[in-house]
Protein backbone atom coordinates (compact mmCIF):
# COMPACT_ATOMS: atom_id res chain seq x y z
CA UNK A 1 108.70 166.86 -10.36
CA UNK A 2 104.93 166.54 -9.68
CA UNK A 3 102.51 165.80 -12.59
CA UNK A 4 99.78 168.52 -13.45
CA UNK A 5 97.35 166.59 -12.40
CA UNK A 6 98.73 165.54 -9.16
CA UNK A 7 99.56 169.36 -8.78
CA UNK A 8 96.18 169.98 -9.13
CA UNK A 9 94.43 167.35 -7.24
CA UNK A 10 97.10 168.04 -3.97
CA UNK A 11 95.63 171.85 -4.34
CA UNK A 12 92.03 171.16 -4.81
CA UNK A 13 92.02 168.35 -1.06
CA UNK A 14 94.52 171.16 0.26
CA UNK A 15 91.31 174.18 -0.04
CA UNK A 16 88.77 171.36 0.14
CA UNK A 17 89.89 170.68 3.73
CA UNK A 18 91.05 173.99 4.25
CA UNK A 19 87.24 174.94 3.64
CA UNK A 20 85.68 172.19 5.97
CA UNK A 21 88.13 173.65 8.86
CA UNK A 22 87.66 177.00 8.30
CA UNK A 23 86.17 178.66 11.75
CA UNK A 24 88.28 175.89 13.89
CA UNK A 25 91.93 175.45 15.18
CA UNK A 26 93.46 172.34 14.35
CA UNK A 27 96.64 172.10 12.20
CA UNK A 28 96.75 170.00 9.10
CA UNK A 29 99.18 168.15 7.38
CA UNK A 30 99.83 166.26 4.38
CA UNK A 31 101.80 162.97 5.08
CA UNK A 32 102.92 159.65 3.80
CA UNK A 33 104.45 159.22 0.01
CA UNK A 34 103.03 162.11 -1.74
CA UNK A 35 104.67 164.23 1.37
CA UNK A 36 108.18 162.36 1.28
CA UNK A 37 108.49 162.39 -2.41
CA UNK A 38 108.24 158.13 -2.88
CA UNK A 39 104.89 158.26 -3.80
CA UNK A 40 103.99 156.14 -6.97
CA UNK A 41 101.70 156.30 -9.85
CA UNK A 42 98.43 154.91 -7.74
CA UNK A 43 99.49 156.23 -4.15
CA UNK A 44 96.52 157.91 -2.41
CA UNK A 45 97.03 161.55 -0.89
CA UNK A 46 97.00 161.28 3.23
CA UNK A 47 96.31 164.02 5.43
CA UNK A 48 96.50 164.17 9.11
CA UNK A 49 94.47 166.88 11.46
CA UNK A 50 95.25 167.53 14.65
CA UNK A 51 92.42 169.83 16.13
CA UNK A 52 93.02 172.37 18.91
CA UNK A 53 89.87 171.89 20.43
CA UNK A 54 87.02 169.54 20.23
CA UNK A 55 85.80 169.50 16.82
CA UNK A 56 81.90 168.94 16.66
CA UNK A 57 80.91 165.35 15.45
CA UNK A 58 79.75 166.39 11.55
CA UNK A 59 83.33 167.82 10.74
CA UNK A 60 85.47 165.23 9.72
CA UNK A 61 82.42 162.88 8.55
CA UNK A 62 81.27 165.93 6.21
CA UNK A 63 85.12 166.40 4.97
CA UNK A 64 85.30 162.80 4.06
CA UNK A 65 82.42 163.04 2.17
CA UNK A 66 83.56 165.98 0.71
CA UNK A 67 86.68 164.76 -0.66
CA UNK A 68 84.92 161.82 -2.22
CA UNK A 69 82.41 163.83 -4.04
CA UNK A 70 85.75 165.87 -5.20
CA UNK A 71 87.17 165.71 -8.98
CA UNK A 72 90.51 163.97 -7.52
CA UNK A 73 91.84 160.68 -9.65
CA UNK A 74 93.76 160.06 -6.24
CA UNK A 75 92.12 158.41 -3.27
CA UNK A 76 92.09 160.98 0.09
CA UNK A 77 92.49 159.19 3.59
CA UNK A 78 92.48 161.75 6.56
CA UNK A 79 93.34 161.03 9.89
CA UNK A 80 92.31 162.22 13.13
CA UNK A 81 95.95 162.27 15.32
CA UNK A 82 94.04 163.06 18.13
CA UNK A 83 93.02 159.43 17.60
CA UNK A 84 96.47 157.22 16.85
CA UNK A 85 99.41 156.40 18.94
CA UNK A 86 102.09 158.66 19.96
CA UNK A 87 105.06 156.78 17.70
CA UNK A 88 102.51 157.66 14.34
CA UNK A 89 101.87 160.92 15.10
CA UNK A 90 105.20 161.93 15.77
CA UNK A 91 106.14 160.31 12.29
CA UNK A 92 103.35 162.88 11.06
CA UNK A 93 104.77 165.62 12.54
CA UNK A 94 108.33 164.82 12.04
CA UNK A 95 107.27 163.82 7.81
CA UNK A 96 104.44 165.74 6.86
CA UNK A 97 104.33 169.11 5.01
CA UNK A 98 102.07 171.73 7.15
CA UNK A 99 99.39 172.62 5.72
CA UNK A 100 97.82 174.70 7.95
CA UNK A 101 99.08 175.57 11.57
């Protein structure tokens, strides 16, 4: 079972990069421990985005920055798969929980 706050900080990056995508296709996922259920007290929340088309150059910068002004306890890393080997992103795609398609 997930804590509250973990509940609540997965919800709040969830509509935080929800937000920063709105108006573009790309799917998003989360991925890594919090998505396979081994995450631990300190693990960070990853998310993977896979855009549809080419995304223009303050996107993902202004997410980042985003997500570290956020209230979150947990640190955020997002990943561009458009930007990592074929073996990881399958392991995204294959792992992750869609969050947006």
């Amino acid at each position: 079972m997930l804590s509250p706050v973990l509940t609540r900080d997965l919800e709040s990056v969830r509509q935080i990069v929800l937000d920063a995508l709105k108006g573009y296709r790309a799917n998003v996922w989360l991925f890594g421990s919090q998505a396979t259920g081994q995450a631990r007290r300190h693990s960070d929340i990853d998310v993977a985005i896979l855009p549809l088309e080419s995304l223009p150059e303050f996107v993902l910068p202004n997410l980042r920055e985003a997500l570290e002004e956020s209230n979150s306890i947990y640190d955020v890393d997002v990943v561009n798969l458009s930007d990592v080997d074929e073996k990881f992103r399958q392991r995204v795609l294959k792992e992750g929980i869609l969050w947006k398609e």
